[in-house]
C-alpha atoms as a PDB file:
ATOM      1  CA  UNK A   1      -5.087 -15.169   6.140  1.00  0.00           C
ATOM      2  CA  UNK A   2      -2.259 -17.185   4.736  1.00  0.00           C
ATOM      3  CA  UNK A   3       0.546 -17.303   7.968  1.00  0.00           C
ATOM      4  CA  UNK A   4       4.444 -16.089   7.241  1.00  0.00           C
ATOM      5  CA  UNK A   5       5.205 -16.222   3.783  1.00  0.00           C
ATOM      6  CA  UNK A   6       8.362 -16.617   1.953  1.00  0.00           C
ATOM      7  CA  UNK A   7       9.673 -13.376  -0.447  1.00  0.00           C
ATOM      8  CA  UNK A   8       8.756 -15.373  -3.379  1.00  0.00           C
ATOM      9  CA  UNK A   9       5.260 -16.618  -2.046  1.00  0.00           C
ATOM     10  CA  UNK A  10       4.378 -13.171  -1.458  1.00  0.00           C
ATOM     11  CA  UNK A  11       5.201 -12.070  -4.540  1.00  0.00           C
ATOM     12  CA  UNK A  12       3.343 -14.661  -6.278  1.00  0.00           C
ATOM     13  CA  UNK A  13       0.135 -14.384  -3.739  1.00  0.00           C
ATOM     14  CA  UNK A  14       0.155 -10.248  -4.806  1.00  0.00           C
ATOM     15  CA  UNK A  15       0.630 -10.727  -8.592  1.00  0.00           C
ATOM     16  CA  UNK A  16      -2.553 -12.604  -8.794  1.00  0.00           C
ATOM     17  CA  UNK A  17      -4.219 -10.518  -6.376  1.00  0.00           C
ATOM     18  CA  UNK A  18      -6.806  -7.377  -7.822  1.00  0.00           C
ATOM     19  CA  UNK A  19      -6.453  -5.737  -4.466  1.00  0.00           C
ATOM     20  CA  UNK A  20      -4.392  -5.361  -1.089  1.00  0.00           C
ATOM     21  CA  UNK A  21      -7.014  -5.259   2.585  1.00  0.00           C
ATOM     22  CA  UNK A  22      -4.656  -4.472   5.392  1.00  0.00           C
ATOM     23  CA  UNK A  23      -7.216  -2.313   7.341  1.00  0.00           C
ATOM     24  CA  UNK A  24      -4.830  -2.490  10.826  1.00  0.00           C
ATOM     25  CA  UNK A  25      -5.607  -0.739  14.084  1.00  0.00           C
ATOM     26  CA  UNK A  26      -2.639   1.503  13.810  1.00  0.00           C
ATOM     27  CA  UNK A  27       0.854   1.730  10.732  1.00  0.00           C
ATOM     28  CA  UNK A  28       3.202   3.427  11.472  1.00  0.00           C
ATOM     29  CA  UNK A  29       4.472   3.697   7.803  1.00  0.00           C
ATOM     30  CA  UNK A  30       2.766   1.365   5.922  1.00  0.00           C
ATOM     31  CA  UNK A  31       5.660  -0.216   3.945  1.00  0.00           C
ATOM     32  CA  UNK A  32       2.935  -2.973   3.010  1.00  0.00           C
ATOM     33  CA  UNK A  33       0.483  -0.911   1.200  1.00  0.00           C
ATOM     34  CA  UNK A  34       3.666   0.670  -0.957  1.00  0.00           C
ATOM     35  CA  UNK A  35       4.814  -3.445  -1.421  1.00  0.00           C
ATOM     36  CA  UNK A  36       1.386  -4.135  -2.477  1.00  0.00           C
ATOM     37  CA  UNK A  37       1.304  -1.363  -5.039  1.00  0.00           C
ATOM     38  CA  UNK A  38       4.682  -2.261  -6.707  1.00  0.00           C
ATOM     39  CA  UNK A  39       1.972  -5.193  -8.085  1.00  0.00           C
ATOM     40  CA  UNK A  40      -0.658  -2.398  -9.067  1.00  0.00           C
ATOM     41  CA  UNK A  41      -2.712  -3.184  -5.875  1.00  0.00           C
ATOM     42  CA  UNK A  42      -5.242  -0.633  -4.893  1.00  0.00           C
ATOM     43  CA  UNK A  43      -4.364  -0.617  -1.130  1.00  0.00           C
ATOM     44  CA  UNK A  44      -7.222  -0.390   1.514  1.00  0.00           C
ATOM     45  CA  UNK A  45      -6.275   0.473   4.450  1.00  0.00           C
ATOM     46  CA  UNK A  46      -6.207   2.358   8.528  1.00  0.00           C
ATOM     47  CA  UNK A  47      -6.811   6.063   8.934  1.00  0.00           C
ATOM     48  CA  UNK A  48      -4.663   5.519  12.108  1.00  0.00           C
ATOM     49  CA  UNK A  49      -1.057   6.066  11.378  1.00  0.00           C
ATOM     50  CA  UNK A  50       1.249   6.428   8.266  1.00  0.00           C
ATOM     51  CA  UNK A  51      -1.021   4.681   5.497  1.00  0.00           C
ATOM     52  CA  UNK A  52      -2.416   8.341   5.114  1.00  0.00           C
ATOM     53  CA  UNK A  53       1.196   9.461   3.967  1.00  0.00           C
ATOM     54  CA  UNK A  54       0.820   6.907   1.363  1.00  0.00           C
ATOM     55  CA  UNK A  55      -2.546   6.650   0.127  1.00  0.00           C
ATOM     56  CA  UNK A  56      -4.862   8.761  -1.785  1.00  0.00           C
ATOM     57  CA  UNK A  57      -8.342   8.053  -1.011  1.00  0.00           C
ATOM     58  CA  UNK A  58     -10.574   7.553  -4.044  1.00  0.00           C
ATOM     59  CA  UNK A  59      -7.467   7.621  -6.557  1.00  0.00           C
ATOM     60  CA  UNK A  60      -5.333   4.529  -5.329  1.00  0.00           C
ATOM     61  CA  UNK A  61      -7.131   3.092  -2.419  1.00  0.00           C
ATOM     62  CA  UNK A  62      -9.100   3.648   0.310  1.00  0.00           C
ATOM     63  CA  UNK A  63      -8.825   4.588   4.099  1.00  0.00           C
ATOM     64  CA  UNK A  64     -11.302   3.408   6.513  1.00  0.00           C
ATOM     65  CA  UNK A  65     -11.432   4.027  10.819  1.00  0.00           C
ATOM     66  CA  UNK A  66     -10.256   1.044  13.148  1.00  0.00           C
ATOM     67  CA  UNK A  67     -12.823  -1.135  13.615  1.00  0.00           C
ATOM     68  CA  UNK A  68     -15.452  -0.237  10.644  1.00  0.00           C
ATOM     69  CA  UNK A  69     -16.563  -3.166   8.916  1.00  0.00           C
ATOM     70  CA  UNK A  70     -19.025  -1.491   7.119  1.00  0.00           C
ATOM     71  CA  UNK A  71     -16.649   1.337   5.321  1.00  0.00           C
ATOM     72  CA  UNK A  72     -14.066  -1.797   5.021  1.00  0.00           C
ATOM     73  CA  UNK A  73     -17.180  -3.838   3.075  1.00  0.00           C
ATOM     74  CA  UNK A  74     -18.458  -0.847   1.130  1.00  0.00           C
ATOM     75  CA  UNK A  75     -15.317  -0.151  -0.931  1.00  0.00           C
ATOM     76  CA  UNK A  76     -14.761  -3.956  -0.964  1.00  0.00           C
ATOM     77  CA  UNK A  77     -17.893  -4.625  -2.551  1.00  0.00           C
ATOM     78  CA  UNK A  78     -17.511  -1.258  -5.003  1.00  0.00           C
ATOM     79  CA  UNK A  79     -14.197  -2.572  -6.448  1.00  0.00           C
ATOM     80  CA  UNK A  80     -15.724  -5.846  -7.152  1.00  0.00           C
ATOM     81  CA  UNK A  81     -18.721  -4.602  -8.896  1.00  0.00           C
ATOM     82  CA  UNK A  82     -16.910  -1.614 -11.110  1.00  0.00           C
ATOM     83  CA  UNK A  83     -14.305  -3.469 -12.383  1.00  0.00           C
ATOM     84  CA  UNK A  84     -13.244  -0.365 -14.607  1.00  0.00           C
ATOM     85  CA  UNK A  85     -12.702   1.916 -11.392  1.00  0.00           C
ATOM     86  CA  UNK A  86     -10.562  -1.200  -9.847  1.00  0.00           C
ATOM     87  CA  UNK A  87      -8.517  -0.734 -13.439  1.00  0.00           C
ATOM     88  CA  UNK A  88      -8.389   2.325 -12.487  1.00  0.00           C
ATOM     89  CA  UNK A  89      -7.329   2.663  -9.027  1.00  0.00           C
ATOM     90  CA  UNK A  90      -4.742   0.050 -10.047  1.00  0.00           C
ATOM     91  CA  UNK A  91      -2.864   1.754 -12.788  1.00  0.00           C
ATOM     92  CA  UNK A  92      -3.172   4.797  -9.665  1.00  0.00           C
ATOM     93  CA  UNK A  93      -1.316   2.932  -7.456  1.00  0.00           C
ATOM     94  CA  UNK A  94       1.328   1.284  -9.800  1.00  0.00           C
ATOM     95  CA  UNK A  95       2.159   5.027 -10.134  1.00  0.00           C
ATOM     96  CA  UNK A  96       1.940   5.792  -7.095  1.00  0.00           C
ATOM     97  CA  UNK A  97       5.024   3.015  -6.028  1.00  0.00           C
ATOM     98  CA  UNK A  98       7.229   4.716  -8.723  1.00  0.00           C
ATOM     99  CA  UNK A  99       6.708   8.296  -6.842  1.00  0.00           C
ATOM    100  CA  UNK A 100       8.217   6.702  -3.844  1.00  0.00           C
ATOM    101  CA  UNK A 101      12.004   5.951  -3.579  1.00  0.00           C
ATOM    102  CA  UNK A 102      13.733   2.892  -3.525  1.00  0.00           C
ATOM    103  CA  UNK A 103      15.359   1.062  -1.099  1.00  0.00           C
ATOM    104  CA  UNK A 104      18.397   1.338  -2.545  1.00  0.00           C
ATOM    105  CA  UNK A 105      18.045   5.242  -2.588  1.00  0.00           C
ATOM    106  CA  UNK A 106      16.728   5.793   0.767  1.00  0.00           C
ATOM    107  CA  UNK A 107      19.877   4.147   2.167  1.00  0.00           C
ATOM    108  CA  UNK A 108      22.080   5.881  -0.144  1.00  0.00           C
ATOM    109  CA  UNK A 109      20.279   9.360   0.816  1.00  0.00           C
ATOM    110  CA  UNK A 110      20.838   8.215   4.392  1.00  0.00           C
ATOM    111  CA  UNK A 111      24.234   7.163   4.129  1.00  0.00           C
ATOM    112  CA  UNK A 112      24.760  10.898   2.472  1.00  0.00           C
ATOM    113  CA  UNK A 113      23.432  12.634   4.985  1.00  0.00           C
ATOM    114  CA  UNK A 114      25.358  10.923   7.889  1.00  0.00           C
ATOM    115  CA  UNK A 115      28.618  10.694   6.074  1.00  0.00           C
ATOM    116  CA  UNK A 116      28.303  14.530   5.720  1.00  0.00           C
ATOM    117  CA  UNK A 117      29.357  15.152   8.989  1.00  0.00           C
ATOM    118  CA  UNK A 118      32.642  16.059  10.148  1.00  0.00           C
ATOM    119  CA  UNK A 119      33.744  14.499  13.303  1.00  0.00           C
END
């Protein structure tokens, strides 16, 4: 737990982190675990909500119920000890960000969409 971070503290915190824990009681999307793979994080996180959308168990991450510390501490512990299925799992979820759109084109695919009705 490291409190409100600047954009470039964040960035440096992920880039020389091997994997991303956000295991909340409920995403709704889960725009963190797709941040956290832009760095080649393996994401672990809620079955409750969006992070399912995002996620694929056993390829780029892991999902694991509200509440259970022992799922949450299994795949922990299993990414620390095979370091070649954390390789893995990263390279996984590096792709995994590039699947997704950017920023830049959601908005523009919004802006489309609403411009494209006559009033």
């Amino acid at each position: 737990m490291v409190g409100t971070l600047e954009s470039e503290e964040l960035a440096a915190l992920l880039a020389r982190s091997h994997l991303l824990a956000v295991p909340s009681s409920y995403e709704g999307f889960g725009i963190v675990y797709l941040e956290g793979m832009s760095f080649g994080l393996p994401a672990i996180a809620s079955t409750a909500g969006g992070a399912k959308e995002i996620i694929n168990p056993g390829r780029d991450g892991f999902l694991v119920a509200p509440g259970d510390i022992g799922a949450l501490a299994g795949h922990l512990e299993r990414l620390m000890l095979d370091r070649g299925l954390l390789l893995e799992m990263s390279l996984a979820a590096l792709a995994n960000f590039h699947r997704h759109p950017t920023w830049e084109e959601s908005l523009s695919s919004i802006y489309h969409f609403l411009h494209s009705f006559k009033v």
